[in-house]
C-alpha atoms as a PDB file:
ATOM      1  CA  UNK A   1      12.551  15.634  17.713  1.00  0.00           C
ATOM      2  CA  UNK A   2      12.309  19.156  17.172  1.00  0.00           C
ATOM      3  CA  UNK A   3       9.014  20.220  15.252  1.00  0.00           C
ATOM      4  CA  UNK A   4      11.276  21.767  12.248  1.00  0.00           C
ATOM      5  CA  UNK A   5      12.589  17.916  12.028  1.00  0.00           C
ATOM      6  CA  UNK A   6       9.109  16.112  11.619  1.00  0.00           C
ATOM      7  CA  UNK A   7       8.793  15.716   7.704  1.00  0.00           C
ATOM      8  CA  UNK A   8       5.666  16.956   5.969  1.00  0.00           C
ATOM      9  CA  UNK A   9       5.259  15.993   2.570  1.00  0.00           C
ATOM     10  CA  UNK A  10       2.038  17.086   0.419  1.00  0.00           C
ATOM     11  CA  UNK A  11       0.890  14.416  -2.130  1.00  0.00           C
ATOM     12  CA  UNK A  12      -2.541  15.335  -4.035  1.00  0.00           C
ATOM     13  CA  UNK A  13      -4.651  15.965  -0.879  1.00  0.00           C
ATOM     14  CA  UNK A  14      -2.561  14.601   1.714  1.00  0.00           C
ATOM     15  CA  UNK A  15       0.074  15.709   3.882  1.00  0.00           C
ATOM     16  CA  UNK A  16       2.470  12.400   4.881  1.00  0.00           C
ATOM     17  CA  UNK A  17       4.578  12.544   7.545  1.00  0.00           C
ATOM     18  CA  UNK A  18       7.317  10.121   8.780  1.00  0.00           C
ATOM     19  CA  UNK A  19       7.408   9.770  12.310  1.00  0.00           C
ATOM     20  CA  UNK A  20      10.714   8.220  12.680  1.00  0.00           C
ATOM     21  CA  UNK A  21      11.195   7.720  16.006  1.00  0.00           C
ATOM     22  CA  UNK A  22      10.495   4.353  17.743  1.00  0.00           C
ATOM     23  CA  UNK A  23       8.991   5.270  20.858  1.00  0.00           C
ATOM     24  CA  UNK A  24       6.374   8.254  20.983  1.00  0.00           C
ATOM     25  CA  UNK A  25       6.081   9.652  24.453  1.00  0.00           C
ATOM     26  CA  UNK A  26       4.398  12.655  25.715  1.00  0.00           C
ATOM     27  CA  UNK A  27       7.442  15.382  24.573  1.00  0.00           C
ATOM     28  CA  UNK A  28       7.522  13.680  21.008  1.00  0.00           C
ATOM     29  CA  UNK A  29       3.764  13.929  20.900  1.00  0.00           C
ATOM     30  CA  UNK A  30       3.449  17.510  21.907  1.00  0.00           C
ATOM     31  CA  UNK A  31       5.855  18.419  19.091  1.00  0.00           C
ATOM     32  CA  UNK A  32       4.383  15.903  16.326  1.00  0.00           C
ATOM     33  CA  UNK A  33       0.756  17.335  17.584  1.00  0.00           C
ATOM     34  CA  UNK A  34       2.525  21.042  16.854  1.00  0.00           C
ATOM     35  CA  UNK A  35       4.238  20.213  13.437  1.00  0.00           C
ATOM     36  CA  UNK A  36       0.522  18.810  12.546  1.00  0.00           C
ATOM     37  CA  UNK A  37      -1.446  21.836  13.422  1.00  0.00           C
ATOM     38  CA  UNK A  38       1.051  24.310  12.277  1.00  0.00           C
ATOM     39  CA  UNK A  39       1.239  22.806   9.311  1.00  0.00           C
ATOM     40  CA  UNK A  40      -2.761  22.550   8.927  1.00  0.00           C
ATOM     41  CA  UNK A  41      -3.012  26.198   9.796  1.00  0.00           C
ATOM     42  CA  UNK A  42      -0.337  26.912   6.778  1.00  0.00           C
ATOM     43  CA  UNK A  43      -1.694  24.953   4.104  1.00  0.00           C
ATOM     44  CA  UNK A  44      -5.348  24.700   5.092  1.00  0.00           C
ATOM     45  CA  UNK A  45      -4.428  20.540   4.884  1.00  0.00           C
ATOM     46  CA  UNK A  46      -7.247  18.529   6.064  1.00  0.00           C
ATOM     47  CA  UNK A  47      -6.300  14.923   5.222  1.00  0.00           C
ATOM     48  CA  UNK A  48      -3.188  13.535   7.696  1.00  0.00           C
ATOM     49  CA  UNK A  49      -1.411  10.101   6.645  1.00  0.00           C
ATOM     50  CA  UNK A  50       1.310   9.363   9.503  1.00  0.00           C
ATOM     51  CA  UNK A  51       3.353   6.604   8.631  1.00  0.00           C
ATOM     52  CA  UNK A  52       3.987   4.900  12.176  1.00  0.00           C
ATOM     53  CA  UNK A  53       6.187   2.171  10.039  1.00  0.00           C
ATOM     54  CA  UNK A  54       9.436   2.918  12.975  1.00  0.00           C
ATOM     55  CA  UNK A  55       7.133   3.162  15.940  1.00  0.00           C
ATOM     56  CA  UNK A  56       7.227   0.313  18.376  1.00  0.00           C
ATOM     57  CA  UNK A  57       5.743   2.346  21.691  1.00  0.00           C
ATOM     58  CA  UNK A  58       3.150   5.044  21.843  1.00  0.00           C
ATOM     59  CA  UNK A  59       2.130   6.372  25.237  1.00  0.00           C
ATOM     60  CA  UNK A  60      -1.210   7.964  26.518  1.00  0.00           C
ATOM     61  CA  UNK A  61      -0.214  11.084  25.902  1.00  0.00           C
ATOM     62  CA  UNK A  62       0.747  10.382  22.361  1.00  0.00           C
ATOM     63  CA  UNK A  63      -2.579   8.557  21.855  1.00  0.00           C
ATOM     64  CA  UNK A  64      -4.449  11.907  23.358  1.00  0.00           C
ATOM     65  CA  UNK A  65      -2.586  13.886  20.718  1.00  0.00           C
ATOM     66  CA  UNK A  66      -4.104  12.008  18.271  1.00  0.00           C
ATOM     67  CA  UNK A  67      -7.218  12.300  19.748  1.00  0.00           C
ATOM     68  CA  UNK A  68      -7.175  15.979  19.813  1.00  0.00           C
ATOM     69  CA  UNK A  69      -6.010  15.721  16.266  1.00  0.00           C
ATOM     70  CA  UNK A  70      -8.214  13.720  15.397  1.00  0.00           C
ATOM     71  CA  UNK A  71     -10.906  15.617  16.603  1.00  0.00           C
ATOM     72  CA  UNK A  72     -10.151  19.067  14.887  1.00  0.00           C
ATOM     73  CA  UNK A  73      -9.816  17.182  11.368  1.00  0.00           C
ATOM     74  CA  UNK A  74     -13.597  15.764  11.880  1.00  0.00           C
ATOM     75  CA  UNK A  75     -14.926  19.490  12.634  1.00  0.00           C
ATOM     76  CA  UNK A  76     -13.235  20.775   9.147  1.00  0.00           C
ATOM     77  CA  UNK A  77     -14.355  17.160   7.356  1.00  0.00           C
ATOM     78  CA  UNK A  78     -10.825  16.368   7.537  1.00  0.00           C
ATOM     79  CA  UNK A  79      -8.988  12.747   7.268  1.00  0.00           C
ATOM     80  CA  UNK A  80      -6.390  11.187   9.660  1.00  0.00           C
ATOM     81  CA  UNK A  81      -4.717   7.889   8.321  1.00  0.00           C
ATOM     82  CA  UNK A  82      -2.029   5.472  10.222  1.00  0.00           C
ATOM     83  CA  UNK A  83       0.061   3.877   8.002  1.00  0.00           C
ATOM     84  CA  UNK A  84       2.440   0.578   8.804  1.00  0.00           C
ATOM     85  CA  UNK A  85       2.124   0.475  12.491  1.00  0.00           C
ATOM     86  CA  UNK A  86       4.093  -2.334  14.279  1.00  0.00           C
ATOM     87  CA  UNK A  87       1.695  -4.787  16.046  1.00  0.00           C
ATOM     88  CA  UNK A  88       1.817  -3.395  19.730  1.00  0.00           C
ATOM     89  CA  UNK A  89       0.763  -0.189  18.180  1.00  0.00           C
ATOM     90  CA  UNK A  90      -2.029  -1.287  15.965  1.00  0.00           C
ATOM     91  CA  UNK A  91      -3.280  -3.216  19.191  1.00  0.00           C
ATOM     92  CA  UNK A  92      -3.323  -0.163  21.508  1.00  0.00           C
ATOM     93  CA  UNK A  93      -5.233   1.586  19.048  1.00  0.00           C
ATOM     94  CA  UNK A  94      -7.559  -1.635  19.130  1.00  0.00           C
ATOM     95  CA  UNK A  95      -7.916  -1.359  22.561  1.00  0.00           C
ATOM     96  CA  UNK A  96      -8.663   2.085  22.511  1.00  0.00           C
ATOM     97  CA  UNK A  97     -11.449   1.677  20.130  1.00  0.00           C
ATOM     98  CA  UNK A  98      -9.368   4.731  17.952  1.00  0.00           C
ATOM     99  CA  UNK A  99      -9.498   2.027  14.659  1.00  0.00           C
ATOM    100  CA  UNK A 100     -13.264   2.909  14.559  1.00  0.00           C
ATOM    101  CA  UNK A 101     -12.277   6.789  14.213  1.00  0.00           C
ATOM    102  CA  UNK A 102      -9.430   6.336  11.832  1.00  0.00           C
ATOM    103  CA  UNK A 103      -8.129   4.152   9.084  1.00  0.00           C
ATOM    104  CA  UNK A 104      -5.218   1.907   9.724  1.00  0.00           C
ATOM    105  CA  UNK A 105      -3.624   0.857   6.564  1.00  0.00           C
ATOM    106  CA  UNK A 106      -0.194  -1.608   5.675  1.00  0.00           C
ATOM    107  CA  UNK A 107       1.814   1.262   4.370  1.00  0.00           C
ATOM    108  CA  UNK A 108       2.222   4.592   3.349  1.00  0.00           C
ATOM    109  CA  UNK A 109       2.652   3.247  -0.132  1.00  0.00           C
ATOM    110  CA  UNK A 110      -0.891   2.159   0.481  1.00  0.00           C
ATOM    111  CA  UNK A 111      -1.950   5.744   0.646  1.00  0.00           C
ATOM    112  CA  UNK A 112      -3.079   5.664  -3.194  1.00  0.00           C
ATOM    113  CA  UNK A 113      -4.867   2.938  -2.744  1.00  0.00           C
ATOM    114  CA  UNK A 114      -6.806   4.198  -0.052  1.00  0.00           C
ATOM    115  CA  UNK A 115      -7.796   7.377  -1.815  1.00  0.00           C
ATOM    116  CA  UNK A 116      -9.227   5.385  -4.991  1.00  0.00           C
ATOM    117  CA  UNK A 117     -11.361   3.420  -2.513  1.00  0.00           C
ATOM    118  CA  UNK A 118     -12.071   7.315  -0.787  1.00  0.00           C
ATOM    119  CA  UNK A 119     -11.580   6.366   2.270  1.00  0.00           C
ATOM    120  CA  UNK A 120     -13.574   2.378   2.736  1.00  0.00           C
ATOM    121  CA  UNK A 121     -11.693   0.049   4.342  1.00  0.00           C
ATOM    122  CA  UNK A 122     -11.551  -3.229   2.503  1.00  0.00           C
END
């Protein structure tokens, strides 16, 4: 997965992007961590929605790039959003205690849902 082959789509305030490989390990995450800062630094972007809706495995290193992520978006007031992650995933992230730091929501097609409510989980 080459960073030129992660899609980035802008809708209203969000950039969306389709991870679409099932396993995320540490090379995948470098380059989906690169494709998400360069593509901050472009467009000034501060509200992420990854839809995780083809991911079955993410490593530690992928959930440190999200971390880091993560972390640069809350300096600039920024927004990072999971969308459809398989049930091993959405567990991890449990474990992790990362669901307290970022929304988890059923879809991607939830996305507009979850900007009406700005952000409040139901």
């Amino acid at each position: 997965m080459e960073s030129s082959d992660i899609p980035i789509e802008q809708r209203n305030d969000w950039a969306v992007v389709a991870v679409d490989k099932p396993m995320l390990t540490s090379l995948e995450s470098d380059r989906l961590l690169g494709s998400l800062r360069g593509y901050r630094k472009q467009t000034g972007c501060v509200r992420f929605a990854i839809d995780m809706d083809g991911v079955d495995f993410i490593d530690s290193a992928c959930i440190g790039s999200l971390v880091t992520f993560l972390i640069e978006l809350d300096k600039a007031g920024g927004k990072l959003v999971l969308a459809g992650c398989q049930r091993t995933v959405e567990d991890l992230l449990k474990i992790t205690g990362l669901t307290s730091h970022m929304m988890l929501i059923p879809s991607i097609q939830d996305l507009e849902e979850y900007e009406e409510t700005d952000g409040q989980a139901d």
